[in-house]
Protein backbone atom coordinates (compact mmCIF):
# COMPACT_ATOMS: atom_id res chain seq x y z
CA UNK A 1 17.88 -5.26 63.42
CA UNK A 2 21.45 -4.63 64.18
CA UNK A 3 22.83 -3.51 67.54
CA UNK A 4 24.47 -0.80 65.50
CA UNK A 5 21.10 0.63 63.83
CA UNK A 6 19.52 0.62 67.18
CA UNK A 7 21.85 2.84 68.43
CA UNK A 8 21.84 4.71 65.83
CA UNK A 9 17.54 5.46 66.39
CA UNK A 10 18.09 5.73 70.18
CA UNK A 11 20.41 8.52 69.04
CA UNK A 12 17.51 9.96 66.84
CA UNK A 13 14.89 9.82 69.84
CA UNK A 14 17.44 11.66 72.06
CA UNK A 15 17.93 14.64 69.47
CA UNK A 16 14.39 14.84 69.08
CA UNK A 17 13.75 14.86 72.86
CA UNK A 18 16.79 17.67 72.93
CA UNK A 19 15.59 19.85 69.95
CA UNK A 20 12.05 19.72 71.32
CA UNK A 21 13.48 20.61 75.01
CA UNK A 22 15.15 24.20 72.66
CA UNK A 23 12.17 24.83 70.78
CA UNK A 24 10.07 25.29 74.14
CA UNK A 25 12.48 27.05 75.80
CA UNK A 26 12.83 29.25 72.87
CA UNK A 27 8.67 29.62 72.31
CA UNK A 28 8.68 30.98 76.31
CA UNK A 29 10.73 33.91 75.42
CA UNK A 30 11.86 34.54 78.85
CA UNK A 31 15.38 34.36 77.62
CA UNK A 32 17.68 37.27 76.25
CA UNK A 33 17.39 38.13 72.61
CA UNK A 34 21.23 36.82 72.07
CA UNK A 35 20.31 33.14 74.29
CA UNK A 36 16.94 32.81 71.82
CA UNK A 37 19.43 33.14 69.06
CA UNK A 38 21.95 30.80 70.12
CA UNK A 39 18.90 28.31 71.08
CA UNK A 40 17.55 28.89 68.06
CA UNK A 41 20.64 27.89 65.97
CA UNK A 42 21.48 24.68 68.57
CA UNK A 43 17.70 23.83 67.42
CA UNK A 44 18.58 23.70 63.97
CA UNK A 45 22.21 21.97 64.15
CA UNK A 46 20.04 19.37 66.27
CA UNK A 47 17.48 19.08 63.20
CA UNK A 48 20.23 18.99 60.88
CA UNK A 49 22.10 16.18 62.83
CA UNK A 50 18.63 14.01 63.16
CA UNK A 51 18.41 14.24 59.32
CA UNK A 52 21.70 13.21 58.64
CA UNK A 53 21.35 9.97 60.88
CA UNK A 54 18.34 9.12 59.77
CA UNK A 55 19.50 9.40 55.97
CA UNK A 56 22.53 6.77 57.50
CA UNK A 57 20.15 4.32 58.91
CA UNK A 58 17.96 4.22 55.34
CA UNK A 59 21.19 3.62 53.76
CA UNK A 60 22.33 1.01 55.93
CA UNK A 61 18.82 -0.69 56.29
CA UNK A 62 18.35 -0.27 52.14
């Protein structure tokens, strides 16, 4: 596989590892209402950023 696709899933691995990090720290609700928010909206952005490089590694693999 290419050194650039590699890269490319390490980054996937790390936004998973950081979007699962939110989503616990949101699920302990020891945080202010306004913090869940914000963690809940860095949660998604990291979701939506995993989907987009995983839609550039299928199109660079296919």
């Amino acid at each position: 596989m290419d050194e650039h696709l590699l890269l490319l899933e390490s980054a996937v691995t790390a936004i998973d590892e950081a979007a699962s990090a939110v989503k616990r720290e949101v699920e302990r609700d020891r945080l202010a209402e306004t913090t869940l928010a914000r963690l809940s909206t860095v949660e998604a952005e990291l979701n939506r950023s995993r989907i987009s490089l995983e839609k550039i590694i299928r199109d660079e693999m296919g």
